[in-house]
N, C-alpha and C. Protein backbone atom coordinates (compact mmCIF):
# COMPACT_ATOMS: atom_id res chain seq x y z
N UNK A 1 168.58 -58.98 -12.76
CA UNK A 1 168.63 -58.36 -14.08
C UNK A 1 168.92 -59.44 -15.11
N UNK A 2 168.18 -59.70 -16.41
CA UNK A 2 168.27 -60.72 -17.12
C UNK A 2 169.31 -59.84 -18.01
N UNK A 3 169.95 -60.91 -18.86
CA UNK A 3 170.49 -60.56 -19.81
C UNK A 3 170.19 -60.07 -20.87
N UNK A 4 168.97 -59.97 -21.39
CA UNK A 4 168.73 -58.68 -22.36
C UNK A 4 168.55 -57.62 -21.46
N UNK A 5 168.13 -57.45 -20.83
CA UNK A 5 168.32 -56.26 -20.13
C UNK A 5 169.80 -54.86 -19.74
N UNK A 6 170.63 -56.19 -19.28
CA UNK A 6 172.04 -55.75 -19.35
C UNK A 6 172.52 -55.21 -20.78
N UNK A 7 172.38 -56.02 -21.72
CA UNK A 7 172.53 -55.69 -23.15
C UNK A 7 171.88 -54.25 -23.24
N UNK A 8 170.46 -54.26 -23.27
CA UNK A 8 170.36 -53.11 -23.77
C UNK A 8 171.06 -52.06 -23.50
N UNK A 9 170.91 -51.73 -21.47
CA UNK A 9 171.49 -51.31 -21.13
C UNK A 9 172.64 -50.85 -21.28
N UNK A 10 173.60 -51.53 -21.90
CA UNK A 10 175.13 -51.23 -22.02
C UNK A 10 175.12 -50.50 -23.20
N UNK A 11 174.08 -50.55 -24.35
CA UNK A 11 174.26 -49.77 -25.78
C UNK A 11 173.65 -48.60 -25.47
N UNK A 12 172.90 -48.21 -24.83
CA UNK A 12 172.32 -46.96 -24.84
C UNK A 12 173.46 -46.16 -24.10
N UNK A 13 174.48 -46.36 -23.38
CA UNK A 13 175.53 -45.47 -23.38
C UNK A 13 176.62 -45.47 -23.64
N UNK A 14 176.36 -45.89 -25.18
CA UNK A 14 177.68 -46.33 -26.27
C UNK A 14 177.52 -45.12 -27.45
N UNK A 15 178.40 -44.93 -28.33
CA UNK A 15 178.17 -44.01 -29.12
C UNK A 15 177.98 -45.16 -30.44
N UNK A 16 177.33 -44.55 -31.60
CA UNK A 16 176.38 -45.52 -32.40
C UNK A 16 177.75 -46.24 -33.32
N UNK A 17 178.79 -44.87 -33.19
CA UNK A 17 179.99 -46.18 -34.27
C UNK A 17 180.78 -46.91 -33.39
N UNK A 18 180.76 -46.71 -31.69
CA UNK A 18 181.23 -48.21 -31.21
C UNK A 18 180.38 -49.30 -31.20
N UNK A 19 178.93 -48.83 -31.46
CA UNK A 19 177.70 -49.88 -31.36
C UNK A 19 177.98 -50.90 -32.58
N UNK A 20 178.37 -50.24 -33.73
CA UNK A 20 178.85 -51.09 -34.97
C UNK A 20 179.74 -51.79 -34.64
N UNK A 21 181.00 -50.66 -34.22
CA UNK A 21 182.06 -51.82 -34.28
C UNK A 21 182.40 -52.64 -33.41
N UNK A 22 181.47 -52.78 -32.23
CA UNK A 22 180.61 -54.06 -31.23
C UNK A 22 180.47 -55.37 -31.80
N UNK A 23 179.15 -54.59 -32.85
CA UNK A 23 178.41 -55.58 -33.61
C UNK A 23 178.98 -55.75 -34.76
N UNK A 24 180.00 -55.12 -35.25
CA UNK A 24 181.05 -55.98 -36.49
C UNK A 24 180.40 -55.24 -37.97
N UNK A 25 179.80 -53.86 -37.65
CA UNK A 25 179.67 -53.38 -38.48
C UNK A 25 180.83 -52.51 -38.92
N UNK A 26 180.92 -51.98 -40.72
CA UNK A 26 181.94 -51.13 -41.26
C UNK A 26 181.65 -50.09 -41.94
N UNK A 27 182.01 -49.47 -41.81
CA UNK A 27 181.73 -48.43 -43.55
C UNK A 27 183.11 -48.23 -44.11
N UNK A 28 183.07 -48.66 -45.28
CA UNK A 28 183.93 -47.94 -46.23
C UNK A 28 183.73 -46.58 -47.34
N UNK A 29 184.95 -46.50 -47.33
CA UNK A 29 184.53 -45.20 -48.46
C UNK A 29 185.96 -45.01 -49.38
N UNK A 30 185.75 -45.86 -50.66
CA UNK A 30 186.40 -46.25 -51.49
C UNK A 30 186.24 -45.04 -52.86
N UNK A 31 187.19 -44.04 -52.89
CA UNK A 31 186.93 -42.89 -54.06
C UNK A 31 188.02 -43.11 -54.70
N UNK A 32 187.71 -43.00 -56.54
CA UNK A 32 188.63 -42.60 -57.19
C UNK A 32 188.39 -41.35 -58.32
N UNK A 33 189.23 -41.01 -58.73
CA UNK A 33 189.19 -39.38 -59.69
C UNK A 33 190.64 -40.24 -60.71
N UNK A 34 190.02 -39.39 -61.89
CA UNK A 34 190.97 -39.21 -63.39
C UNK A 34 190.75 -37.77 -63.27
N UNK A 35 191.82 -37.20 -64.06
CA UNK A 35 192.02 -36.02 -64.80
C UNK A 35 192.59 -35.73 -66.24
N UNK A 36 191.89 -35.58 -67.28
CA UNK A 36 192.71 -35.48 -68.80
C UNK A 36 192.21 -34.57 -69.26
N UNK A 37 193.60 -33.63 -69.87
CA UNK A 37 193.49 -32.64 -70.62
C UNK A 37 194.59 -32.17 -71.59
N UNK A 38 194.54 -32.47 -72.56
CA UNK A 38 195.03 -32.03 -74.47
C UNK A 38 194.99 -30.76 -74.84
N UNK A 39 196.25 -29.95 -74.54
CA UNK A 39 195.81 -28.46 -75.02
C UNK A 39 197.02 -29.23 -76.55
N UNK A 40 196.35 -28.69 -77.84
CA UNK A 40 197.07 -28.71 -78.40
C UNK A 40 197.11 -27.44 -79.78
N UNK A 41 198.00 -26.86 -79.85
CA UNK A 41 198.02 -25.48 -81.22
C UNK A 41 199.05 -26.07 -81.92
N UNK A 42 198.41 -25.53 -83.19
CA UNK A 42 199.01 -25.94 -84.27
C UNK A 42 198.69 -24.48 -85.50
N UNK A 43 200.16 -24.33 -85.83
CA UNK A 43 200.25 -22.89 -86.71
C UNK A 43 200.65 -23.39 -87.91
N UNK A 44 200.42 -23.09 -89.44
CA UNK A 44 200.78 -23.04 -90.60
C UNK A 44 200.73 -22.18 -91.70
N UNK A 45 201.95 -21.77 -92.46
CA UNK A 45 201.51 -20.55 -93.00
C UNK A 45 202.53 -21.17 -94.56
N UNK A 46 202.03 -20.79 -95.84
CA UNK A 46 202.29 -20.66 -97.07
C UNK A 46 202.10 -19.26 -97.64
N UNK A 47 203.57 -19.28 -98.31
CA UNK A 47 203.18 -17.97 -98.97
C UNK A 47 204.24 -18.48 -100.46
N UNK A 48 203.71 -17.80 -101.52
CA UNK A 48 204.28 -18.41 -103.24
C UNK A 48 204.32 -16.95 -104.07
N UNK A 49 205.52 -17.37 -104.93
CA UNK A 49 205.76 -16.59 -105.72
C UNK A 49 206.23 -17.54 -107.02
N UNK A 50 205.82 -16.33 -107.87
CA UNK A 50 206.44 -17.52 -109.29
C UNK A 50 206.90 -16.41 -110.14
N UNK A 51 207.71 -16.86 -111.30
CA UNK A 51 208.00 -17.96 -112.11
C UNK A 51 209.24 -18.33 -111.31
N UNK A 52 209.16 -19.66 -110.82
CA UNK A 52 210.24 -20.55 -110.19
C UNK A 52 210.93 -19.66 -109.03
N UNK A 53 210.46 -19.09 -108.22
CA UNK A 53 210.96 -18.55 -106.90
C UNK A 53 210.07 -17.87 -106.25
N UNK A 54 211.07 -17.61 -104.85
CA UNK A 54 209.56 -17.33 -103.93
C UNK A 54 209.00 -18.06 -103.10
N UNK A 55 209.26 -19.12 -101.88
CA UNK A 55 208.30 -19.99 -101.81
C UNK A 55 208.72 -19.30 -100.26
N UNK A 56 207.56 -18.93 -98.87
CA UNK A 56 207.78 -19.16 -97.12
C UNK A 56 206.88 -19.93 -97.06
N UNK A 57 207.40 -21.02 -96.33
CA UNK A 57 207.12 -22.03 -95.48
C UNK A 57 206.77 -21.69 -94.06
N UNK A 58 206.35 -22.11 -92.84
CA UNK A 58 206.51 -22.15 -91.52
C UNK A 58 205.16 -22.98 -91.02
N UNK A 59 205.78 -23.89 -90.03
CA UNK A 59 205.04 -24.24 -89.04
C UNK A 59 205.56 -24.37 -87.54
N UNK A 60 204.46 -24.47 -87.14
CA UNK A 60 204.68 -24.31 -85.58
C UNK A 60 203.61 -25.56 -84.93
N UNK A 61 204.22 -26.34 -83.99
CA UNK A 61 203.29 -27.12 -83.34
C UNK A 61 203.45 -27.18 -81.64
N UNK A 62 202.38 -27.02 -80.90
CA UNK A 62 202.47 -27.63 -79.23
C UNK A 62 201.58 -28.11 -78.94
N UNK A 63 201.96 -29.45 -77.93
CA UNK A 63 200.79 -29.72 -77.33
C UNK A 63 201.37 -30.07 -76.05
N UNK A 64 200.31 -30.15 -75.13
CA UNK A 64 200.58 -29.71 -73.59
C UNK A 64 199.36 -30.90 -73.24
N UNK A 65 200.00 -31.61 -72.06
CA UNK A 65 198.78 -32.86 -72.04
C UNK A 65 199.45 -32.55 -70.14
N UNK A 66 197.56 -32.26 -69.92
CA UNK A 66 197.70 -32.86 -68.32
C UNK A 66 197.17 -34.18 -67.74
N UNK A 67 197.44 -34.92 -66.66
CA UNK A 67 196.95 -35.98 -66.19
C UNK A 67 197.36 -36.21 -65.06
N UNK A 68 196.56 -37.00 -64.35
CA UNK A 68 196.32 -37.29 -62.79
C UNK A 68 195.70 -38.11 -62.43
N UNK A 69 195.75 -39.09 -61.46
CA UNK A 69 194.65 -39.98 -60.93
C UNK A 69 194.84 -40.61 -59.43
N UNK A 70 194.15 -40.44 -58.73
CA UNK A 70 194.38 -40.23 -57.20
C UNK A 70 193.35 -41.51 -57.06
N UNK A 71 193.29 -42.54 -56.00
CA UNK A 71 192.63 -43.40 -55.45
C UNK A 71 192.44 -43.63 -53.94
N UNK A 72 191.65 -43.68 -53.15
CA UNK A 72 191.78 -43.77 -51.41
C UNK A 72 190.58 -44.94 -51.40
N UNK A 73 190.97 -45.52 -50.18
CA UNK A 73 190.13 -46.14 -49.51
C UNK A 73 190.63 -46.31 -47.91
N UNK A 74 189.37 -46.39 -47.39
CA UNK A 74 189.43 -46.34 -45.92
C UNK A 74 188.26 -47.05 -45.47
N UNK A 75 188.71 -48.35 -44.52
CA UNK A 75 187.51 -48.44 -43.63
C UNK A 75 187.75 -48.07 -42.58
N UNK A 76 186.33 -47.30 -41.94
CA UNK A 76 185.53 -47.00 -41.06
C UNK A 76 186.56 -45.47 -41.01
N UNK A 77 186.29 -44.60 -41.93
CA UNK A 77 186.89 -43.75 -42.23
C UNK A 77 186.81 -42.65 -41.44
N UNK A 78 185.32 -42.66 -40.55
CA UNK A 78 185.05 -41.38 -39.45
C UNK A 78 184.86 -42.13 -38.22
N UNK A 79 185.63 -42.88 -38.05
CA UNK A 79 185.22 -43.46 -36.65
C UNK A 79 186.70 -42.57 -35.58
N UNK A 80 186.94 -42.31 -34.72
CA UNK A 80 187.96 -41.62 -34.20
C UNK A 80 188.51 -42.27 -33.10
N UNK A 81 189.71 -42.55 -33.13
CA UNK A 81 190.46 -43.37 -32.50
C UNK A 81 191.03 -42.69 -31.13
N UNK A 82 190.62 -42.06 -30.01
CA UNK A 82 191.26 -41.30 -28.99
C UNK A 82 192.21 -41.77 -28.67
N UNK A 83 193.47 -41.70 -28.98
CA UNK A 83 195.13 -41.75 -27.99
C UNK A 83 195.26 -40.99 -27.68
């Protein structure tokens, strides 16, 4: 039996991600996500009276801010390690 022969032999009953990581192949899978969001209300109210009295005022302000940002990376992220 020559040695390509043996070779082949030995990959055809390998599964294809030990065949990579044989042959020194990887996959990565590098994801990232943001999240932004600005709720903001804002209330104002005038009210007048005259001669020289009389005056409502009011305001009201909120703002509400969301945010997030998550990052992963993994190589060879579906390959499965049996212990």
């Amino acid at each position: 039996m020559s040695n390509e022969n043996f070779a082949c032999d030995l990959f055809s009953e390998v599964a294809e991600e030990q065949q990579q990581l044989v042959a020194g192949g990887k996959s990565i899978n590098d994801y990232l996500s943001t999240y932004f969001n600005a709720d903001t209300t804002a209330f104002a109210f005038a009210a007048a009276s005259s001669p020289n009295g009389s005056v409502v005022t009011q305001e009201f302000a909120e703002q509400e801010i969301n945010t997030s940002a998550n990052k992963s990376f993994q190589v060879n992220p579906y390959y499965y390690y049996p212990y």
